[in-house]
C-alpha atoms as a PDB file:
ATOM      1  CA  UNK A   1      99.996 -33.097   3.492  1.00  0.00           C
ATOM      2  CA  UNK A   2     101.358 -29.748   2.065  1.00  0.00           C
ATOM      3  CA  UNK A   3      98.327 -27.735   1.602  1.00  0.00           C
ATOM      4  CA  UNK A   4      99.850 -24.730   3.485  1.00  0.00           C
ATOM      5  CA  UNK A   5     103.095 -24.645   1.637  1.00  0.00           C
ATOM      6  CA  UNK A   6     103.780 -23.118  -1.972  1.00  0.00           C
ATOM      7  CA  UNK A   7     105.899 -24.798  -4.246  1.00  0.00           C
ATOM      8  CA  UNK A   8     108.287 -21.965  -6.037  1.00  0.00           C
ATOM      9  CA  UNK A   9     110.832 -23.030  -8.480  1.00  0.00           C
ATOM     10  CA  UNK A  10     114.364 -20.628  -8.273  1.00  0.00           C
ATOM     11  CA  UNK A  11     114.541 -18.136 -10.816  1.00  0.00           C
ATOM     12  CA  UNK A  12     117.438 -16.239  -9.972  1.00  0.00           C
ATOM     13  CA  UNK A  13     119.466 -18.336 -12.577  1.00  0.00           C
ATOM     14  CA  UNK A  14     118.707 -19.884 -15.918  1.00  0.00           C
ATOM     15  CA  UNK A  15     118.938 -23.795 -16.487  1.00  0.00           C
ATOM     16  CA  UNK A  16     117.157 -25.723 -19.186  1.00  0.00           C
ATOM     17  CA  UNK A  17     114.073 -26.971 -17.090  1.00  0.00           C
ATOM     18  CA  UNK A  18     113.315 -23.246 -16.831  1.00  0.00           C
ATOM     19  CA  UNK A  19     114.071 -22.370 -20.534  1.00  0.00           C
ATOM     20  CA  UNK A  20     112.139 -25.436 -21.506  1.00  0.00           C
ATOM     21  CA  UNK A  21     108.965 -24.286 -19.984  1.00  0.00           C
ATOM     22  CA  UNK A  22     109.611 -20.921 -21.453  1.00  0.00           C
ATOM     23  CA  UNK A  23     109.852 -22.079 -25.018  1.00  0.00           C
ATOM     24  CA  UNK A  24     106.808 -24.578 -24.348  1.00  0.00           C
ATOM     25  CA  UNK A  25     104.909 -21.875 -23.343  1.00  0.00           C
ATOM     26  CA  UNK A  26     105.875 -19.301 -26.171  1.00  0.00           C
ATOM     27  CA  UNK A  27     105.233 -21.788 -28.435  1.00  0.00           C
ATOM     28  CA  UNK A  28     102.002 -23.026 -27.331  1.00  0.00           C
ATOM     29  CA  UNK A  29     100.743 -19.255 -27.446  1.00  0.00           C
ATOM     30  CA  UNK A  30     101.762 -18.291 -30.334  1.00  0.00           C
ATOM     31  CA  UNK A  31     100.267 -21.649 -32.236  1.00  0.00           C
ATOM     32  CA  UNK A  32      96.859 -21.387 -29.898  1.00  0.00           C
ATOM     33  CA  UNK A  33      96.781 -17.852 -31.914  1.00  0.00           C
ATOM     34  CA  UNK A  34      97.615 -18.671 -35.202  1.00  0.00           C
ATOM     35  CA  UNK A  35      95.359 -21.868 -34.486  1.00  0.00           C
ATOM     36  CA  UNK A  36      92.257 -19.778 -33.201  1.00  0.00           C
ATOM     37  CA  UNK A  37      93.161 -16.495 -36.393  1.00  0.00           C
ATOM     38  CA  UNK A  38      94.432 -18.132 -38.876  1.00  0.00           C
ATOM     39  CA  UNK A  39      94.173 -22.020 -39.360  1.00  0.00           C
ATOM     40  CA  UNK A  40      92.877 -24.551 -37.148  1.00  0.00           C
ATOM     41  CA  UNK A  41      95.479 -27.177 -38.122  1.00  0.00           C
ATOM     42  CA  UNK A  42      98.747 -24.939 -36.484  1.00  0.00           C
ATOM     43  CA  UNK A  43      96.919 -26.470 -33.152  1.00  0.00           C
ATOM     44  CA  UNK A  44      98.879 -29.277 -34.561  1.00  0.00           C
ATOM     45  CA  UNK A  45     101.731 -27.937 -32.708  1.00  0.00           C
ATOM     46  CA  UNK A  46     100.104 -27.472 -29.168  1.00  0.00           C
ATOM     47  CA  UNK A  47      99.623 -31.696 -29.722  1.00  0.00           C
ATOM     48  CA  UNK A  48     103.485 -32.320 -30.991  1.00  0.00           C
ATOM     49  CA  UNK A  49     104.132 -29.985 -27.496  1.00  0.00           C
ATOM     50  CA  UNK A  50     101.653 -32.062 -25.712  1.00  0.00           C
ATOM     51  CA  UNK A  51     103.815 -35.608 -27.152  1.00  0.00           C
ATOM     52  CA  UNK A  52     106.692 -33.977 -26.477  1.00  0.00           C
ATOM     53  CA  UNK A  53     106.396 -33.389 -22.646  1.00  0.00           C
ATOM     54  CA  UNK A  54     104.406 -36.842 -22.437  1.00  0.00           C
ATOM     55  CA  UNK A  55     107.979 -38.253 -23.915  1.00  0.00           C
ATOM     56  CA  UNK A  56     109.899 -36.227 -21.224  1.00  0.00           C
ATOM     57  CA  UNK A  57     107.727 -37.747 -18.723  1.00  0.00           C
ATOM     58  CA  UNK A  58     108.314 -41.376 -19.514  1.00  0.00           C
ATOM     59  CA  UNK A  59     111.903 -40.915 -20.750  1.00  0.00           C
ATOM     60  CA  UNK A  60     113.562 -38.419 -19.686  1.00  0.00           C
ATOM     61  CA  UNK A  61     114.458 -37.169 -23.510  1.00  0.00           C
ATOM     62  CA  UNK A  62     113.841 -33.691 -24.331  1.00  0.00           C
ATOM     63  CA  UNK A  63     114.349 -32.321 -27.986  1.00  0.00           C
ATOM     64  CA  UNK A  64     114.548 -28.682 -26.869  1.00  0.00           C
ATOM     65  CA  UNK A  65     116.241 -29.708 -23.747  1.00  0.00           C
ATOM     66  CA  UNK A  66     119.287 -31.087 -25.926  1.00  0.00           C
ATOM     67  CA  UNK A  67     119.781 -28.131 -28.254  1.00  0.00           C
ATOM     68  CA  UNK A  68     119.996 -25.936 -25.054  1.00  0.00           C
ATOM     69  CA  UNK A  69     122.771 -28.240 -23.323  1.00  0.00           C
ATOM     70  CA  UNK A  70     124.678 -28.469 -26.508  1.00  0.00           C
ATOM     71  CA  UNK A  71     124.509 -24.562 -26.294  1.00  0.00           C
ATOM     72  CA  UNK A  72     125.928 -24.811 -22.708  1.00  0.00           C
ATOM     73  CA  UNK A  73     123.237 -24.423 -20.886  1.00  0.00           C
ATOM     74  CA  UNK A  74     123.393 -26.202 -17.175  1.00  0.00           C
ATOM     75  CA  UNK A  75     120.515 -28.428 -16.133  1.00  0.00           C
ATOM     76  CA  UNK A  76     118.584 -29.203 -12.667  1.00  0.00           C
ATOM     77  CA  UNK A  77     117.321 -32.070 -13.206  1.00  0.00           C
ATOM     78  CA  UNK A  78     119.850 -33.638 -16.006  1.00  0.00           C
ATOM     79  CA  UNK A  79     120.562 -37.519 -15.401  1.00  0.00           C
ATOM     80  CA  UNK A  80     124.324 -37.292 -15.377  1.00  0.00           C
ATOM     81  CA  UNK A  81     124.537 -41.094 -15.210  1.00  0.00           C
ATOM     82  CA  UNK A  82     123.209 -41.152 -18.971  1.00  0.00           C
ATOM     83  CA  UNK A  83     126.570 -39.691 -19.921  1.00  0.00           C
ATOM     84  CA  UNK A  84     127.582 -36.092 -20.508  1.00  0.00           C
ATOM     85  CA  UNK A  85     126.795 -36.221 -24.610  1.00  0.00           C
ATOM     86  CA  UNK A  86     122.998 -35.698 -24.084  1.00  0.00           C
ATOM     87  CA  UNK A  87     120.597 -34.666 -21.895  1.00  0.00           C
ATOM     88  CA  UNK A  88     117.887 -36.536 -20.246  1.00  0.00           C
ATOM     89  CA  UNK A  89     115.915 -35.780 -17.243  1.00  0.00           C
ATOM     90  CA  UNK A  90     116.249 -37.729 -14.054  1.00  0.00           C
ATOM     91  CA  UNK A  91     113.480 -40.842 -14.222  1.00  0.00           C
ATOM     92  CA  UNK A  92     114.422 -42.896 -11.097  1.00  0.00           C
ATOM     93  CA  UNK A  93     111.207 -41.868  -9.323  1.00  0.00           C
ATOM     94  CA  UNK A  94     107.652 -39.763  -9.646  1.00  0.00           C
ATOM     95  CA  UNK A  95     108.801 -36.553  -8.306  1.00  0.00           C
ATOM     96  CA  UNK A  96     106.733 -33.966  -8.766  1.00  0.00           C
ATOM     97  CA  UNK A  97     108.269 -31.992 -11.759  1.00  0.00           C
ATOM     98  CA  UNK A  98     108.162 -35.750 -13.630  1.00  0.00           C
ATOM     99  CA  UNK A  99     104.546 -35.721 -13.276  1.00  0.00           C
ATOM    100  CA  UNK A 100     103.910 -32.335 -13.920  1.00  0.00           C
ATOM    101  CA  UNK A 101     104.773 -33.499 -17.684  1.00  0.00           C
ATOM    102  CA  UNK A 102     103.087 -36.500 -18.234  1.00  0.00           C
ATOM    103  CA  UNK A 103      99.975 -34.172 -16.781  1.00  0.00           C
ATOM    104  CA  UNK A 104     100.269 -31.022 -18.659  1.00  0.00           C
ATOM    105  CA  UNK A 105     101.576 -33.429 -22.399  1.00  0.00           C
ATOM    106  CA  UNK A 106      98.167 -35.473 -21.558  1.00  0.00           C
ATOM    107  CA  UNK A 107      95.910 -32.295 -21.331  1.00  0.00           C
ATOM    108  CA  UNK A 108      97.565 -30.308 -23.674  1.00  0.00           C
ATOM    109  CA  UNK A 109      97.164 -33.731 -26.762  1.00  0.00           C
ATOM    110  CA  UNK A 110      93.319 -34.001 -25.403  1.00  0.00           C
ATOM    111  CA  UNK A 111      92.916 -30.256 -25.296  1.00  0.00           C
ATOM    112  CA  UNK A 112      94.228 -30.054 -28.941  1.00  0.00           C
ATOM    113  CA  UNK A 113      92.296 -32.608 -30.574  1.00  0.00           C
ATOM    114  CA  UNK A 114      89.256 -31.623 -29.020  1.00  0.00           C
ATOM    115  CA  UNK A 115      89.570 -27.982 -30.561  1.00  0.00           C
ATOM    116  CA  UNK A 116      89.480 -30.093 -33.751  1.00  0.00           C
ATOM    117  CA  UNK A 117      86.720 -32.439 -33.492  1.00  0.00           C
ATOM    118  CA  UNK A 118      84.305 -30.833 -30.803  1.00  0.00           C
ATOM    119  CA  UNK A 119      84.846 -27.015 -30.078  1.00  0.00           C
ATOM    120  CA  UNK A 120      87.026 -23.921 -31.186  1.00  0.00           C
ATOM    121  CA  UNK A 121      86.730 -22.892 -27.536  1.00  0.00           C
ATOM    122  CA  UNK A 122      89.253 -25.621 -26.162  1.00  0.00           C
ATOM    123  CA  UNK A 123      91.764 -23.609 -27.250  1.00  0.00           C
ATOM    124  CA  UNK A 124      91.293 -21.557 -24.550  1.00  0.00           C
ATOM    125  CA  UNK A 125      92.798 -23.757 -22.295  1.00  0.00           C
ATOM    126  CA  UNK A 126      95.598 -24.722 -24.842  1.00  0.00           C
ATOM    127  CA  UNK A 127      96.062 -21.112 -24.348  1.00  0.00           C
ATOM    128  CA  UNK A 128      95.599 -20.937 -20.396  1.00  0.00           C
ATOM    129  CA  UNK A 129      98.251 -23.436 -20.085  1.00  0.00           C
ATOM    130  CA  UNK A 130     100.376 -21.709 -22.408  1.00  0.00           C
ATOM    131  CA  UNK A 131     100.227 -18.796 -20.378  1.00  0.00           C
ATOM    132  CA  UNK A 132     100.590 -20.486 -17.085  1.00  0.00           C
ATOM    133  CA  UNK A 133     104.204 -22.175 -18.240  1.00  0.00           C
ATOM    134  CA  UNK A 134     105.260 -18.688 -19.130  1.00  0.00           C
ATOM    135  CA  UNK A 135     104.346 -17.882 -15.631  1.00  0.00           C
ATOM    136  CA  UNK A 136     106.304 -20.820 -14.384  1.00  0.00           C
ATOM    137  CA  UNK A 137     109.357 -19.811 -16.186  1.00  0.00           C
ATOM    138  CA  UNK A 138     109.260 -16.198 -15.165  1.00  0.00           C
ATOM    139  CA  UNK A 139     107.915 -16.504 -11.453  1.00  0.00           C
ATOM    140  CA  UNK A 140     108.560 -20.150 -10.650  1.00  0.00           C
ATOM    141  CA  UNK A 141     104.788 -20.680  -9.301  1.00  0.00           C
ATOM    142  CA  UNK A 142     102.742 -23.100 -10.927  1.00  0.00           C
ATOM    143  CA  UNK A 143      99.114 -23.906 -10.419  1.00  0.00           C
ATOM    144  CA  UNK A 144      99.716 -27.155 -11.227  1.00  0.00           C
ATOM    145  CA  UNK A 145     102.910 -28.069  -9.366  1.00  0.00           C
ATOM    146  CA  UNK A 146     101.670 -26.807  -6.374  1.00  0.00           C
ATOM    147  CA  UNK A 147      98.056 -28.576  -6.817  1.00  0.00           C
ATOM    148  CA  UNK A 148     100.698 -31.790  -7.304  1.00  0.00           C
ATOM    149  CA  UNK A 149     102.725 -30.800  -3.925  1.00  0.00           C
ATOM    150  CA  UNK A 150      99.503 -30.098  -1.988  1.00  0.00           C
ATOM    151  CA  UNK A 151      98.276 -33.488  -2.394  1.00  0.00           C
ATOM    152  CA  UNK A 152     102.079 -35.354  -1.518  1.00  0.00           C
ATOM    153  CA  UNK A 153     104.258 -34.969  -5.001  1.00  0.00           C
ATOM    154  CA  UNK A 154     108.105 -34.404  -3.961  1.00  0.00           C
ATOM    155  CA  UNK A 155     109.495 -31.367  -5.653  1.00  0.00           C
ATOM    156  CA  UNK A 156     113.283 -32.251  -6.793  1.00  0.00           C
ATOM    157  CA  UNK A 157     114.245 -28.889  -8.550  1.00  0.00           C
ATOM    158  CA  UNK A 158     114.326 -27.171  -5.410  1.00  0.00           C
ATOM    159  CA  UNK A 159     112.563 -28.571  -2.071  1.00  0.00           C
ATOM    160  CA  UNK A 160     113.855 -25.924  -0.261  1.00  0.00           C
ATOM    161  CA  UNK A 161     112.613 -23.078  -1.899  1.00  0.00           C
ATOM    162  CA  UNK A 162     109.151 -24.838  -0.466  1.00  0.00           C
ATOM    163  CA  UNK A 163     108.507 -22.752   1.669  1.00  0.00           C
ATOM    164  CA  UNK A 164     105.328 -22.266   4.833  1.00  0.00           C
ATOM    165  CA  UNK A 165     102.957 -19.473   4.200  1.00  0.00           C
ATOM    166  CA  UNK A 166     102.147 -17.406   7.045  1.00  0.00           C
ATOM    167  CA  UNK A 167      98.711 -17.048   8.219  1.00  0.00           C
ATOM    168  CA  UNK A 168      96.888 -14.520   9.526  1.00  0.00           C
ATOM    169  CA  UNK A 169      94.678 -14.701  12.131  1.00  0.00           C
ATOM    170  CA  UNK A 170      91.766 -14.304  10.500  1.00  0.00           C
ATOM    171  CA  UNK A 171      92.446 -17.082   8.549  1.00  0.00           C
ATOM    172  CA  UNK A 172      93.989 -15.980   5.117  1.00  0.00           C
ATOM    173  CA  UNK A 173      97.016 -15.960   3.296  1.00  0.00           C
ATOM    174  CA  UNK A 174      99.586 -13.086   4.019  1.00  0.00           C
END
């Protein structure tokens, strides 16, 4: 197991995972707001975000992902064997940054319709996840990819930037 490692993703460059998560995360703010202020049906976007990573998952086909490599934009994790004309993530396994959206699309669909149907107060976590793939994109830690690499998930973007914490000896974290 990995549960004294942290998972950080490089962000000394930018590629379109990064960007992706970036945009995801703008995007899910910004409709958790207008979804919470103004109407309750813009949460329809969080659940076309929540698809859309679900689709990446499975597929490897990312919408935003393509605009940004037609822009010139280098990939990570682009399946070069699909052909340079458009750009799919790798799917020839489960690493970890595969499952990472299949989990976050599933929550972020649930969380959505459940702001509908049950509570106004789900969208705090529509908007907690939001924030957290903002975080991703700007410090490369995620709670949830390192929750996934605790309990065994390969990384693929960058195993080596995996790296051991150092502990103290009283026991915590330096």
């Amino acid at each position: 197991m990995n549960h004294h490692r942290i998972y950080i993703v490089p962000v000394n460059t930018w590629y379109i995972e990064r960007a992706v998560w970036l945009i995801a995360g703008t995007v899910l703010l910004v409709s958790t707001a207008l979804a919470h202020y103004v109407d309750p049906r813009f949460i329809l976007f969080v659940a076309a975000t929540g698809l859309a990573s679900i689709v990446v998952g499975f597929t490897g086909f990312c919408i935003v992902g393509n605009v940004l490599h037609r822009l010139g934009m280098p990939s990570r994790l682009g399946d070069r064997a699909r052909g340079p004309t458009w750009y799919f993530t790798r799917t020839d396994s489960w690493y970890l940054e595969r499952r990472i959206y299949v989990t976050v699309g599933f929550n972020l669909f649930v969380a959505s319709i459940l702001s509908l149907v049950h509570s106004p107060w789900w969208l705090a976590f529509t908007a907690f996840v939001g924030g957290a793939m903002f975080w991703f994109a700007a410090t490369g830690f995620c709670i949830m990819a390192n929750f996934l690499y605790w309990i065994g998930a390969e990384p693929r973007l960058a195993p080596e930037y995996a790296r051991r914490a150092t502990t103290v000896p009283s026991g915590g974290l330096r």
